[in-house]
PDB file of N, CA and C in Angstrom:
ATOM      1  N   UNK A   1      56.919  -1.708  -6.091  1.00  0.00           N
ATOM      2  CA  UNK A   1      55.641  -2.287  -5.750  1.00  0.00           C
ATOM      3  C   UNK A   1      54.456  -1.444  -6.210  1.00  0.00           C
ATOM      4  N   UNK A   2      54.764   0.044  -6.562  1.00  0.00           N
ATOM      5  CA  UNK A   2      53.524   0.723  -6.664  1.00  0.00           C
ATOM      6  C   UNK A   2      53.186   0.438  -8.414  1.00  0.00           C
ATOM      7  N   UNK A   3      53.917  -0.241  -8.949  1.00  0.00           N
ATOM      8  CA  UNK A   3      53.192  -0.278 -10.269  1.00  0.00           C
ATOM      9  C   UNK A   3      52.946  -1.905 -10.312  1.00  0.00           C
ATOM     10  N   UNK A   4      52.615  -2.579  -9.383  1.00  0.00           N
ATOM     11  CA  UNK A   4      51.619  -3.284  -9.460  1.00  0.00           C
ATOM     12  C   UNK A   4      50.929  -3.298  -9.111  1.00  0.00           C
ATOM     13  N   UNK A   5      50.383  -2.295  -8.624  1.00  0.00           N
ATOM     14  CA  UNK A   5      48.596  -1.872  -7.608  1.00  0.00           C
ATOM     15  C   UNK A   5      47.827  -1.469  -9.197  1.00  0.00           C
ATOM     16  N   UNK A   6      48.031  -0.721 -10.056  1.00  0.00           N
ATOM     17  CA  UNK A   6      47.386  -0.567 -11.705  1.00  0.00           C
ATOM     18  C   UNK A   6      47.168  -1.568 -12.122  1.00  0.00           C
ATOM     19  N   UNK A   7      47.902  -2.777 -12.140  1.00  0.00           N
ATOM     20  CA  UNK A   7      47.822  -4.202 -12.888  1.00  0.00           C
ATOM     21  C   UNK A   7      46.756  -4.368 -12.431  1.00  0.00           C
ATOM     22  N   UNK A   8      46.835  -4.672 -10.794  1.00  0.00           N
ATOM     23  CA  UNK A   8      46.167  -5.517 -10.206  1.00  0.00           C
ATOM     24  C   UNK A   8      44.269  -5.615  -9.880  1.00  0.00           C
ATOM     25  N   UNK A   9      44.168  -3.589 -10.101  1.00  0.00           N
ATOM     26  CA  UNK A   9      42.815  -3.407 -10.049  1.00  0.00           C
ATOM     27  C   UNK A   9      42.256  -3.632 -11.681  1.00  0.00           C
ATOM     28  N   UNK A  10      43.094  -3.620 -12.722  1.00  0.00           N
ATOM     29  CA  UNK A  10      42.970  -3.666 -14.415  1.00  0.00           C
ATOM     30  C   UNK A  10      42.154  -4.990 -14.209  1.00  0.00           C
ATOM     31  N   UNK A  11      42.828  -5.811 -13.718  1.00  0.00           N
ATOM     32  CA  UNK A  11      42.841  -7.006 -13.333  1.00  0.00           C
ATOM     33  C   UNK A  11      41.550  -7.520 -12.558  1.00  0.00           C
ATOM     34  N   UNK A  12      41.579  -7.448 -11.853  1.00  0.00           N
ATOM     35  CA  UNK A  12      40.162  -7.341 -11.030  1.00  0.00           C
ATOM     36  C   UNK A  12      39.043  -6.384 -11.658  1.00  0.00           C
ATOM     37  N   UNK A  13      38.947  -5.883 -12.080  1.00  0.00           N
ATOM     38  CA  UNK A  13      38.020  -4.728 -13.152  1.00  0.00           C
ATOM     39  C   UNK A  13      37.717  -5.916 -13.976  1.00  0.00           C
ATOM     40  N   UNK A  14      38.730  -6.522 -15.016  1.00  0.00           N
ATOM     41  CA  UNK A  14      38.291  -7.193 -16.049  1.00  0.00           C
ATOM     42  C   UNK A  14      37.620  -8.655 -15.505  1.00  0.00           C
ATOM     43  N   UNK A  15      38.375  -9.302 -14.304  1.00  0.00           N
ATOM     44  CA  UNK A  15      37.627 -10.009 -13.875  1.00  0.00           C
ATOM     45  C   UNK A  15      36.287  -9.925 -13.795  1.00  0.00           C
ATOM     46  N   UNK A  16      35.588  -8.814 -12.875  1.00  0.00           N
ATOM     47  CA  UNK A  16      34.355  -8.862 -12.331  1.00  0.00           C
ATOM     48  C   UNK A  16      33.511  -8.456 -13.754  1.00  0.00           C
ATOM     49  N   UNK A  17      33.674  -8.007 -14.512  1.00  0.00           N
ATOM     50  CA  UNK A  17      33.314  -7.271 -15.757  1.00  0.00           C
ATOM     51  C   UNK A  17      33.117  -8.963 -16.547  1.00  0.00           C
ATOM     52  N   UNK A  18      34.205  -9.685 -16.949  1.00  0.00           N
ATOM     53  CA  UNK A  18      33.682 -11.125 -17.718  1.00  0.00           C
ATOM     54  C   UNK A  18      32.695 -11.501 -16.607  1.00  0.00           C
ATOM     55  N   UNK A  19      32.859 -11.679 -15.551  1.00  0.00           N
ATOM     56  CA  UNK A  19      32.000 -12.306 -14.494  1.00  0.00           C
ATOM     57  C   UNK A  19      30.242 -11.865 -14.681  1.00  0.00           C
ATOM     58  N   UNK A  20      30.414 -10.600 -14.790  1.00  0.00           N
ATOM     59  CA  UNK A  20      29.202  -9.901 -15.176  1.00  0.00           C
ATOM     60  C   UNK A  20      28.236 -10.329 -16.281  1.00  0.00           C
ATOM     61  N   UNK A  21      29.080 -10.627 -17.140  1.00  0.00           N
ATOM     62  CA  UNK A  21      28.746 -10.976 -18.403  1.00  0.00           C
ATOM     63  C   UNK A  21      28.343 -12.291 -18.910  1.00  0.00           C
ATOM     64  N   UNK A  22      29.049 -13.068 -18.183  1.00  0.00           N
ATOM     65  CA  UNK A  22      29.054 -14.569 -17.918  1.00  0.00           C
ATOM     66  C   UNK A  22      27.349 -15.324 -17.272  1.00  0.00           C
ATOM     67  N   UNK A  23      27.065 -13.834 -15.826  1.00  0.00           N
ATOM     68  CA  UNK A  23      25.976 -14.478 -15.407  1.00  0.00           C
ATOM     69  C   UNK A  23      24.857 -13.134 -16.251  1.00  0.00           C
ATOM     70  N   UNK A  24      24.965 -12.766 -17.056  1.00  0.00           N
ATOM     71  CA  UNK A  24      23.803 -11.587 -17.576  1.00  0.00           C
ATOM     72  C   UNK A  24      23.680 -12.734 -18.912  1.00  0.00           C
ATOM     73  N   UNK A  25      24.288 -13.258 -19.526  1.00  0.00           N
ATOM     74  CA  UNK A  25      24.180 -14.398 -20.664  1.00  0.00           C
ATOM     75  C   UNK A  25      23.431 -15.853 -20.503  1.00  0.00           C
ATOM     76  N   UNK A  26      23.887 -16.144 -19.126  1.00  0.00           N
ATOM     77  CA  UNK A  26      23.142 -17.388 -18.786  1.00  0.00           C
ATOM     78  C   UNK A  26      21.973 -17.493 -18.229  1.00  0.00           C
ATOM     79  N   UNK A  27      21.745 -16.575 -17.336  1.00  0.00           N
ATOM     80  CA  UNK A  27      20.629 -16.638 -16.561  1.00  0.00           C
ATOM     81  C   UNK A  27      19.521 -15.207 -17.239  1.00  0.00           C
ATOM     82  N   UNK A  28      18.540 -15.713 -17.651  1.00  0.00           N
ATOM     83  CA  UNK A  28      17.030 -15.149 -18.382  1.00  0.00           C
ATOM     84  C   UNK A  28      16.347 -15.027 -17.418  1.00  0.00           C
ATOM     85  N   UNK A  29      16.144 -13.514 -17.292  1.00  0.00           N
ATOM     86  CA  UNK A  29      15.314 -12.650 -16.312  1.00  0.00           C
ATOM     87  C   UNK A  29      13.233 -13.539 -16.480  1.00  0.00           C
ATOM     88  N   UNK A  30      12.944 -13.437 -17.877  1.00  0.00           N
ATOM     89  CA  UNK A  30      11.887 -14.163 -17.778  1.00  0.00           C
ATOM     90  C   UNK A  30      12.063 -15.188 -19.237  1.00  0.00           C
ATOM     91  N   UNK A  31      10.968 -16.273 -19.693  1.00  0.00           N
ATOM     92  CA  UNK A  31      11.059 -16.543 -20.936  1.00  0.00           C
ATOM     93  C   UNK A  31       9.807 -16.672 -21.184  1.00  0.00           C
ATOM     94  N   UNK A  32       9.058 -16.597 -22.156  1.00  0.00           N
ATOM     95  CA  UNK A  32       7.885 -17.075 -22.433  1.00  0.00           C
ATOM     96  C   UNK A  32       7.220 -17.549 -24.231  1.00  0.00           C
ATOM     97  N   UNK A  33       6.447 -17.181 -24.546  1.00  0.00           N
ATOM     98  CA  UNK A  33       5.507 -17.368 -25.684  1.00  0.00           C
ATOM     99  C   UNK A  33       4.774 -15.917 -26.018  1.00  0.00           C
ATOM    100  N   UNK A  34       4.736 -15.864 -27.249  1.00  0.00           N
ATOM    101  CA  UNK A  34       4.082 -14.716 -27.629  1.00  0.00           C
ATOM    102  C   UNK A  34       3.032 -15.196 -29.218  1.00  0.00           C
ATOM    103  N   UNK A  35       2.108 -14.967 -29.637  1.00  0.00           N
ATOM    104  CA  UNK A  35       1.557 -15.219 -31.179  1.00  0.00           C
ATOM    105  C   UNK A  35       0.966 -14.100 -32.078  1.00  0.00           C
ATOM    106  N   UNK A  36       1.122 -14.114 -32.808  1.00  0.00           N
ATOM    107  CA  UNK A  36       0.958 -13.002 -33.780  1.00  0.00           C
ATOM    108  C   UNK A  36       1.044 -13.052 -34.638  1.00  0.00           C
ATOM    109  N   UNK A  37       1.552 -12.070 -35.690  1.00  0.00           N
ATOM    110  CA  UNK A  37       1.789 -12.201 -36.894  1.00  0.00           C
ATOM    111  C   UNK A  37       3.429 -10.993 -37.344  1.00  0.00           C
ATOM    112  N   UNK A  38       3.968 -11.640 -37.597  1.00  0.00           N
ATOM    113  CA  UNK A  38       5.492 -10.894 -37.957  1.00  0.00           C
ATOM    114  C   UNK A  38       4.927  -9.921 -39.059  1.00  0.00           C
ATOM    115  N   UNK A  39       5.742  -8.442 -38.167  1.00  0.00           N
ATOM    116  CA  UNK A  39       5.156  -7.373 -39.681  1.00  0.00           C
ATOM    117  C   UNK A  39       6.323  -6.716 -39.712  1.00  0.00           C
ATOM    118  N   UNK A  40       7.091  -6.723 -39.244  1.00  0.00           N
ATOM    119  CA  UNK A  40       8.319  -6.496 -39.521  1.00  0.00           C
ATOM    120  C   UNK A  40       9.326  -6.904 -38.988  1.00  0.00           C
ATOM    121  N   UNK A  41      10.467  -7.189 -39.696  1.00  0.00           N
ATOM    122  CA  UNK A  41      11.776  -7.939 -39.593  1.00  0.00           C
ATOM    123  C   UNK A  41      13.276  -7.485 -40.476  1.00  0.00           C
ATOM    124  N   UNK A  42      14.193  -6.841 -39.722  1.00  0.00           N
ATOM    125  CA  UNK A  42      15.158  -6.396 -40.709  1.00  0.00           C
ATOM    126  C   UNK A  42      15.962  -6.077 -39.930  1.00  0.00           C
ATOM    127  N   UNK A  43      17.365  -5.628 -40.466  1.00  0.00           N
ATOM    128  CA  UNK A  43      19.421  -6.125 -39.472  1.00  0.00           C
ATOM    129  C   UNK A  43      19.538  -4.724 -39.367  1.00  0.00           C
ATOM    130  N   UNK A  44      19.482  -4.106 -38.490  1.00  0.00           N
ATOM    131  CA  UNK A  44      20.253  -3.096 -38.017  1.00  0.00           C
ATOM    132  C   UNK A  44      21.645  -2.898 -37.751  1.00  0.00           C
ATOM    133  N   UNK A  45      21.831  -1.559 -37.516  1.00  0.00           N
ATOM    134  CA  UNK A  45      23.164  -1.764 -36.928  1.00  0.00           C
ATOM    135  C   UNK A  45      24.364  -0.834 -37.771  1.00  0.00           C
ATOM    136  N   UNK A  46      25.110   0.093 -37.224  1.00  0.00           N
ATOM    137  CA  UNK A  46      26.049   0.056 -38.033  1.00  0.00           C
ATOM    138  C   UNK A  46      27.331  -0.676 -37.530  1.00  0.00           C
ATOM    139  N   UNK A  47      27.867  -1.222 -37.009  1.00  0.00           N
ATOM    140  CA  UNK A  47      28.731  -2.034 -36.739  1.00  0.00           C
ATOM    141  C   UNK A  47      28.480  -3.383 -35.820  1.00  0.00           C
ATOM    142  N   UNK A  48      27.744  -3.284 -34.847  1.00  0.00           N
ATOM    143  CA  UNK A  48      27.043  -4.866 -34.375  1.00  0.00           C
ATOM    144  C   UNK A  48      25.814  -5.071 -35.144  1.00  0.00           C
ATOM    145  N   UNK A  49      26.096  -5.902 -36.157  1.00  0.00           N
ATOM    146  CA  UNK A  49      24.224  -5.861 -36.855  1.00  0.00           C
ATOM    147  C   UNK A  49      23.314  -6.921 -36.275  1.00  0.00           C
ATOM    148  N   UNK A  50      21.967  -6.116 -35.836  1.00  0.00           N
ATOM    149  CA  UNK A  50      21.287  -7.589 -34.782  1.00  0.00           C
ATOM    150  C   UNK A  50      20.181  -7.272 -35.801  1.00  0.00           C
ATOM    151  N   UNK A  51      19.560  -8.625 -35.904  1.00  0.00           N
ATOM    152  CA  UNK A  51      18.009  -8.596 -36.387  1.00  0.00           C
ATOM    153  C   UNK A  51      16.765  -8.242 -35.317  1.00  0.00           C
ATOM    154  N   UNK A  52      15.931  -6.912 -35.965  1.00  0.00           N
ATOM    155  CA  UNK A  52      15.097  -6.728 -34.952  1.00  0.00           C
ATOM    156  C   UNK A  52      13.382  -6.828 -35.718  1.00  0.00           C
ATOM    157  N   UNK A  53      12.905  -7.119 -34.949  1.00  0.00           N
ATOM    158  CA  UNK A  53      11.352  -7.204 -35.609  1.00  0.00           C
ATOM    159  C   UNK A  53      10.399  -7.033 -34.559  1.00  0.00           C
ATOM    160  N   UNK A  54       9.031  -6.965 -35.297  1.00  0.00           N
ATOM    161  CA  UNK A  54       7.927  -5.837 -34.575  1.00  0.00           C
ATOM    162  C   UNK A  54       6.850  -7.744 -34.799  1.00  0.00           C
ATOM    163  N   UNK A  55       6.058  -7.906 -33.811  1.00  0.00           N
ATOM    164  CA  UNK A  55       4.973  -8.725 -33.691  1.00  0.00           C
ATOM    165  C   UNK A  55       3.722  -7.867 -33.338  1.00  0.00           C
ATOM    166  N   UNK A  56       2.692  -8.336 -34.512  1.00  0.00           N
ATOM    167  CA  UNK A  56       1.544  -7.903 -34.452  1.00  0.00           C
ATOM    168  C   UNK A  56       0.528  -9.000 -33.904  1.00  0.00           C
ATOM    169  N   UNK A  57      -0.050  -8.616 -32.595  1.00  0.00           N
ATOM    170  CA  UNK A  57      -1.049  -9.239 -31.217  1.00  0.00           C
ATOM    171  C   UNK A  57      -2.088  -8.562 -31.881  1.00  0.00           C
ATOM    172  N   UNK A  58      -3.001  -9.414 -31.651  1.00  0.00           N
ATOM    173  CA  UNK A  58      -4.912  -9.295 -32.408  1.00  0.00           C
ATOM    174  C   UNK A  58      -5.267 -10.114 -31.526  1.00  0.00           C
ATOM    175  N   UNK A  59      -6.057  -9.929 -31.008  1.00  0.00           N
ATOM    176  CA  UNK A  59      -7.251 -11.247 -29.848  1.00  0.00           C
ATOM    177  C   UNK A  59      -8.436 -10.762 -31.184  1.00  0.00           C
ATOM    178  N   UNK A  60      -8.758  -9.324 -31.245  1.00  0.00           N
ATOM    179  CA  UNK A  60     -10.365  -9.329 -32.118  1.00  0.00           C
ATOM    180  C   UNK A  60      -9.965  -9.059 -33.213  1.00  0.00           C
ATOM    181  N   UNK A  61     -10.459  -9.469 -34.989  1.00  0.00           N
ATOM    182  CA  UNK A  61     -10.029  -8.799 -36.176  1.00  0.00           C
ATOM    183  C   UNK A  61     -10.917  -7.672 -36.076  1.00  0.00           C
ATOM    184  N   UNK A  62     -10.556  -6.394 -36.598  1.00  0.00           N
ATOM    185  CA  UNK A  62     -10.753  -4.918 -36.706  1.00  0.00           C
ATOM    186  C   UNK A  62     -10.539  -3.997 -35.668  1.00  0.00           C
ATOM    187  N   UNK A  63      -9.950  -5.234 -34.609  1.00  0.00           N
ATOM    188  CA  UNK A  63      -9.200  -4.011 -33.731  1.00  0.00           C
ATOM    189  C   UNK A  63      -7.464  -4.239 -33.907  1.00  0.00           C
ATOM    190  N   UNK A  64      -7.246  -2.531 -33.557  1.00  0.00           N
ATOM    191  CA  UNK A  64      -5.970  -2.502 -33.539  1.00  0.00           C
ATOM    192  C   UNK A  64      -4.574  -3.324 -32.454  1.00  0.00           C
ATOM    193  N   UNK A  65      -3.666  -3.767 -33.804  1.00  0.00           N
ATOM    194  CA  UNK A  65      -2.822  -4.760 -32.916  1.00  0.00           C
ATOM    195  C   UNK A  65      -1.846  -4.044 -32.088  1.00  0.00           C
ATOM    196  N   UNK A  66      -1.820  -4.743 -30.995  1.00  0.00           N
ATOM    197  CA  UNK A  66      -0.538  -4.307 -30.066  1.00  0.00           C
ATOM    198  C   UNK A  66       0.586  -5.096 -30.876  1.00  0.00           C
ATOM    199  N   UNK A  67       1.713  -3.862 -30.671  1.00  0.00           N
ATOM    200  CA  UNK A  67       2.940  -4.462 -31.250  1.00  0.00           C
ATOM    201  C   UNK A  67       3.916  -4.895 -30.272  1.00  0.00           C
ATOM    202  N   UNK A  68       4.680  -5.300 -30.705  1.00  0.00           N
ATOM    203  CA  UNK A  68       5.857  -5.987 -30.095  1.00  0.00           C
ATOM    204  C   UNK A  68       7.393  -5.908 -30.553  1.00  0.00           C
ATOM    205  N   UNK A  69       8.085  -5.531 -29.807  1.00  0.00           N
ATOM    206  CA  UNK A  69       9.200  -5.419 -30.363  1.00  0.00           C
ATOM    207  C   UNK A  69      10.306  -6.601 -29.871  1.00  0.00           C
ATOM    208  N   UNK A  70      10.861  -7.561 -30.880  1.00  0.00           N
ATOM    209  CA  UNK A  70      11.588  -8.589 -30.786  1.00  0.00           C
ATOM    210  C   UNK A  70      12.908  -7.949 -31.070  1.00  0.00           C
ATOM    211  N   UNK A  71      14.291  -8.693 -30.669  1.00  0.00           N
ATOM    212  CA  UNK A  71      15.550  -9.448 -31.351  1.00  0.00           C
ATOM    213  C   UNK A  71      15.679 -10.407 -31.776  1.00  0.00           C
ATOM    214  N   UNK A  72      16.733 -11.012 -32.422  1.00  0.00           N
ATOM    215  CA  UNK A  72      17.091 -12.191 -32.691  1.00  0.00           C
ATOM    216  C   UNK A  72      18.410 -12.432 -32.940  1.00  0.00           C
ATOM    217  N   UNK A  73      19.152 -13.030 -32.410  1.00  0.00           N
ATOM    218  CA  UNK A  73      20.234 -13.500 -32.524  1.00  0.00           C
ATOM    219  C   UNK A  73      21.142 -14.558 -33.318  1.00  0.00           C
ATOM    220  N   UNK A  74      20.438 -15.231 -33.523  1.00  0.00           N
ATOM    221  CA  UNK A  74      20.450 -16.227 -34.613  1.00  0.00           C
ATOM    222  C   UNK A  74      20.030 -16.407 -36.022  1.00  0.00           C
ATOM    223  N   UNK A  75      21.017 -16.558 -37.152  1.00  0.00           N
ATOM    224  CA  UNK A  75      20.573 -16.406 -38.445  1.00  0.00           C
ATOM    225  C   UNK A  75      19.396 -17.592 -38.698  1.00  0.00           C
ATOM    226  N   UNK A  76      19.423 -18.528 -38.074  1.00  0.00           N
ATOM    227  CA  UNK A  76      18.863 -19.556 -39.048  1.00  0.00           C
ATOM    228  C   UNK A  76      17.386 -19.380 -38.390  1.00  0.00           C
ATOM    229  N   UNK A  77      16.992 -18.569 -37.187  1.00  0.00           N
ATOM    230  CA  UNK A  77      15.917 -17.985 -36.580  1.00  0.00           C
ATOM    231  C   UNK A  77      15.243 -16.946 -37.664  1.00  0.00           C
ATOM    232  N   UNK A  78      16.192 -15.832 -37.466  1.00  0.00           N
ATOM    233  CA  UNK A  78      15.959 -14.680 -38.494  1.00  0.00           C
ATOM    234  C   UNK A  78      15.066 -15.319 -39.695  1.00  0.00           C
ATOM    235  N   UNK A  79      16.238 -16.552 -40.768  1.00  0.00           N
ATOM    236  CA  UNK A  79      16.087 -16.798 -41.549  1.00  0.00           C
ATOM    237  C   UNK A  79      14.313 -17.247 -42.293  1.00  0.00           C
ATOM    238  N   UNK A  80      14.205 -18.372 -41.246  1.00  0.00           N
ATOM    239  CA  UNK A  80      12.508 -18.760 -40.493  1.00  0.00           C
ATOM    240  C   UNK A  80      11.798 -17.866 -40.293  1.00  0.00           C
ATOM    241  N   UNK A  81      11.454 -16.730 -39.542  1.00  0.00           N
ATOM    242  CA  UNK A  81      10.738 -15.592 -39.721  1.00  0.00           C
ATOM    243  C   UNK A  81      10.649 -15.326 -40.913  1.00  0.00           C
ATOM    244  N   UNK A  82      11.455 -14.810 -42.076  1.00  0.00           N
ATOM    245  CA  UNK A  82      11.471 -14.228 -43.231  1.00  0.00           C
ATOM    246  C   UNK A  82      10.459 -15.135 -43.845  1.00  0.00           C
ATOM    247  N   UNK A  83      10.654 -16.201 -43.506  1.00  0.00           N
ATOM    248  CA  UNK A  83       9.673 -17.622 -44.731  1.00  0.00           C
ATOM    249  C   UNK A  83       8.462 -17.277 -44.038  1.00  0.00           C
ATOM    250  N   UNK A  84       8.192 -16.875 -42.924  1.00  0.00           N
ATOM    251  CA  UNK A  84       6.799 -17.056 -42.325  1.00  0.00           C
ATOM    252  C   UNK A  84       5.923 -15.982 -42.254  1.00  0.00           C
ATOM    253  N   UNK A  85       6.098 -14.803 -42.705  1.00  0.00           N
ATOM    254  CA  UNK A  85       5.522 -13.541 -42.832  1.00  0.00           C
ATOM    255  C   UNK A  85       4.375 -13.198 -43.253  1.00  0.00           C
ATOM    256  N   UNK A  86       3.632 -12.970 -42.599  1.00  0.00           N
ATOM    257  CA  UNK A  86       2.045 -12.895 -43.252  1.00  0.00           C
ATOM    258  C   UNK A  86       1.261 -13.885 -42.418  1.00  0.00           C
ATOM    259  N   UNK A  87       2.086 -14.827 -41.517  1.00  0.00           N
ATOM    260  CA  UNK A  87       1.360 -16.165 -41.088  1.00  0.00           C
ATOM    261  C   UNK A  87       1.194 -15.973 -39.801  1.00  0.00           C
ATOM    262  N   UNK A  88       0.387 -16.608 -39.166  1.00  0.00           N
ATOM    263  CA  UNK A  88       0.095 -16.574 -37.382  1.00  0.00           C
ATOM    264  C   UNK A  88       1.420 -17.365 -36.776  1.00  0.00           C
ATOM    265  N   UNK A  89       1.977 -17.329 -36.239  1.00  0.00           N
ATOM    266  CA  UNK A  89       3.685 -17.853 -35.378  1.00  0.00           C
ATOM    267  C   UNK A  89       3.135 -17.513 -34.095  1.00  0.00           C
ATOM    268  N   UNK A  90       3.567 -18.553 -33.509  1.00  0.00           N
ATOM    269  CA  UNK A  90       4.220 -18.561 -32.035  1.00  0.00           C
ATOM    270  C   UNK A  90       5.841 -18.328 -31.649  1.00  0.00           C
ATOM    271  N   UNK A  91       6.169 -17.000 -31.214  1.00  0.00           N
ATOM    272  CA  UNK A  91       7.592 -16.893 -30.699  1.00  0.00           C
ATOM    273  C   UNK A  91       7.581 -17.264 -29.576  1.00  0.00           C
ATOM    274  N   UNK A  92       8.520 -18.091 -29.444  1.00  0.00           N
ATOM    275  CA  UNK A  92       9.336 -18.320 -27.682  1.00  0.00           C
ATOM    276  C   UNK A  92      10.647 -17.659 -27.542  1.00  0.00           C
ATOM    277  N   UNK A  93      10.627 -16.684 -26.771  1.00  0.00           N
ATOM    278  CA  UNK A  93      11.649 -15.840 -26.530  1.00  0.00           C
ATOM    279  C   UNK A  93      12.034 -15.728 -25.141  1.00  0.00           C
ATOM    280  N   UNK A  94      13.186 -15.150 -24.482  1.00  0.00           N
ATOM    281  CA  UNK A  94      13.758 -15.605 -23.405  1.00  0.00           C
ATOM    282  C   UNK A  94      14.163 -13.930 -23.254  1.00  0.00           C
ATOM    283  N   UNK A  95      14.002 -13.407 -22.019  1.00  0.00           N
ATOM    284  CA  UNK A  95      14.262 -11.574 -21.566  1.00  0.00           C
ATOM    285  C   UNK A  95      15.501 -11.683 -20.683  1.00  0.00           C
ATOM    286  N   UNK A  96      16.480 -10.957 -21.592  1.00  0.00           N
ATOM    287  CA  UNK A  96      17.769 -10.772 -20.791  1.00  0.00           C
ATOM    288  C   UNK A  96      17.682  -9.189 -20.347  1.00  0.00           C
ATOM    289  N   UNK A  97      18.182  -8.987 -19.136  1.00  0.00           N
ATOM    290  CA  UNK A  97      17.967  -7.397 -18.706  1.00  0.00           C
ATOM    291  C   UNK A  97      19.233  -7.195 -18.401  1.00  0.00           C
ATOM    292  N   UNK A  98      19.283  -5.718 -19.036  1.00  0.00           N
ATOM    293  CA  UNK A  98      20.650  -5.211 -18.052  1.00  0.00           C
ATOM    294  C   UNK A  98      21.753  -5.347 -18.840  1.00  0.00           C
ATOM    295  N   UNK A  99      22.328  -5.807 -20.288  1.00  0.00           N
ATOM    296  CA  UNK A  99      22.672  -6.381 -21.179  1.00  0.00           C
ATOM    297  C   UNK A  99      23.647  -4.690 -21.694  1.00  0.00           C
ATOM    298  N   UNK A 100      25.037  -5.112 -21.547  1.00  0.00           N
ATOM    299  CA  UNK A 100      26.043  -3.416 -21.561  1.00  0.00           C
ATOM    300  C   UNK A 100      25.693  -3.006 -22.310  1.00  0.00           C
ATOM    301  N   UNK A 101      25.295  -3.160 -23.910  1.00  0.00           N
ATOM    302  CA  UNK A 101      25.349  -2.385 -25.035  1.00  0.00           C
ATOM    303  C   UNK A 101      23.891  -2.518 -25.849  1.00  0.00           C
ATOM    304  N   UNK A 102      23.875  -2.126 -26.853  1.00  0.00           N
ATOM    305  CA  UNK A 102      22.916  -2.291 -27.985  1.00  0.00           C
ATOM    306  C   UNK A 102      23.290  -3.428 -28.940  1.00  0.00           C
ATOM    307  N   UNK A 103      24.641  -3.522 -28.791  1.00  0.00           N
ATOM    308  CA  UNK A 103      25.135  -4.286 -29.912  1.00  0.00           C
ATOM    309  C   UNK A 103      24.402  -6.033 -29.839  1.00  0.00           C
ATOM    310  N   UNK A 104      24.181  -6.062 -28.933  1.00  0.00           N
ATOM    311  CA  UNK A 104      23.442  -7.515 -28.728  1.00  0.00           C
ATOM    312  C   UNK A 104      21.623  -7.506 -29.330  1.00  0.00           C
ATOM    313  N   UNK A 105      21.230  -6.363 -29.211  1.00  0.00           N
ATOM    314  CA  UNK A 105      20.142  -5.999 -29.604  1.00  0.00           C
ATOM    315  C   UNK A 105      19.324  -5.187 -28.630  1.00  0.00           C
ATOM    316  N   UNK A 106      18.234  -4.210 -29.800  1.00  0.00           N
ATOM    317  CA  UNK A 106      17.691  -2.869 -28.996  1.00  0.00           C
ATOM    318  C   UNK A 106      16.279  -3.673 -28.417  1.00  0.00           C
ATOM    319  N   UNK A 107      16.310  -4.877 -27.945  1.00  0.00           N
ATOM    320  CA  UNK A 107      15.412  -5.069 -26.651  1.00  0.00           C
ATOM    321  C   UNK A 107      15.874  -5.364 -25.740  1.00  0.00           C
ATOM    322  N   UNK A 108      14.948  -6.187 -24.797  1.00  0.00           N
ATOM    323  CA  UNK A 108      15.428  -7.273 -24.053  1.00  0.00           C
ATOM    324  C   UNK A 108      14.942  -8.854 -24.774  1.00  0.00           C
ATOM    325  N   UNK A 109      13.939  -8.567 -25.169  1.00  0.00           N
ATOM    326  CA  UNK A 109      13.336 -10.046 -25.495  1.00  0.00           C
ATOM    327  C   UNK A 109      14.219 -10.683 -26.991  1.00  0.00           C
ATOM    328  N   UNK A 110      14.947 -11.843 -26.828  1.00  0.00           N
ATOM    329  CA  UNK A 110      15.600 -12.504 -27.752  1.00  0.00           C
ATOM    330  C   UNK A 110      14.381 -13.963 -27.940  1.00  0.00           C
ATOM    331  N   UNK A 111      13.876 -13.875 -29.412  1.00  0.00           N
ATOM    332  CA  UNK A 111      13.114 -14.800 -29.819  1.00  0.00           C
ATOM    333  C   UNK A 111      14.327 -16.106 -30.496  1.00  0.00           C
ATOM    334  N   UNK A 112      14.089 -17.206 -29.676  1.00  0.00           N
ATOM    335  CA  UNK A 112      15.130 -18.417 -30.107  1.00  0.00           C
ATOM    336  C   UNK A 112      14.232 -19.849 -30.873  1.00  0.00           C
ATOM    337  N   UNK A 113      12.947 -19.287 -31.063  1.00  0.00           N
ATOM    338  CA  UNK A 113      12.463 -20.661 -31.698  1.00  0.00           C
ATOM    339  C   UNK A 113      11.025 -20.164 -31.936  1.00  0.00           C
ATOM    340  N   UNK A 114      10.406 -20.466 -33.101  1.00  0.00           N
ATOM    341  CA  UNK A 114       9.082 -20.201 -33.862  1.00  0.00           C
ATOM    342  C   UNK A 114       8.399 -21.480 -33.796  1.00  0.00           C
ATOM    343  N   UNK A 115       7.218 -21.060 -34.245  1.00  0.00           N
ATOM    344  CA  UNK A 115       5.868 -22.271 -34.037  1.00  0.00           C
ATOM    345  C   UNK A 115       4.719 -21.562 -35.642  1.00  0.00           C
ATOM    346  N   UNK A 116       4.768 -22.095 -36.589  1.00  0.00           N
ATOM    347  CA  UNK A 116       3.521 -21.914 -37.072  1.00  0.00           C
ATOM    348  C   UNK A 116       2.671 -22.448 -36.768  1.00  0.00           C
ATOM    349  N   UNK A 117       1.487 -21.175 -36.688  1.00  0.00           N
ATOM    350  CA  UNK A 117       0.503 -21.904 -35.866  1.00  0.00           C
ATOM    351  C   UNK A 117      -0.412 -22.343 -37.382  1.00  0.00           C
ATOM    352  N   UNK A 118      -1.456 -23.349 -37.236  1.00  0.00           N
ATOM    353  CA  UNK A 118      -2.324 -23.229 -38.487  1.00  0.00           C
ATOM    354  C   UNK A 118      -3.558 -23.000 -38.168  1.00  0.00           C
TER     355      UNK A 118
END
């Protein structure tokens, strides 16, 4: 009987651990809107490669922009940024916290859908 007490906490470990993961994936700490202008965008990573990029915030021209630091998870997102560079965008992004690794990406904020603005 004593070598199924190892199984059984392995077991329960991995349980609560997918469980963890399950509700840190579904449920978004906040989501919102952000506009700016994309000034940088490029895949990190040496073995999980995530796309990360910087948003440049201006309310006045000749003052300095607050930046922003995005993820992205999605190629065909990524992809859209790249075409839009130089242009005013609206990101809608969704803040996952608490997230085990880096490999998902070095924020919290995951941008899932763009807006050019004109």
């Amino acid at each position: 009987m004593k070598f199924l007490r190892p199984r059984f906490l392995l077991t329960i470990l991995l349980f609560l651990g997918a469980a963890y993961l399950l509700i840190a994936f579904n449920w978004s700490y906040s989501d919102g809107s952000r506009a700016g202008y994309i000034q940088k965008l490029s895949q990190k990573g040496w073995v999980c490669k995530t796309w990360e990029g910087e948003l440049a915030m201006t309310t006045v021209p000749g003052v300095a922009p607050v930046l922003w630091s995005f993820s992205v998870w999605d190629k065909r997102v990524a992809d859209d940024l790249t075409k839009v560079m130089g242009k005013r965008v609206i990101l809608h992004y969704m803040e996952y916290r608490y997230l085990p690794t880096t490999c998902f990406g070095e924020t919290d904020y995951y941008v899932d859908r763009i807006e050019v603005q004109e």
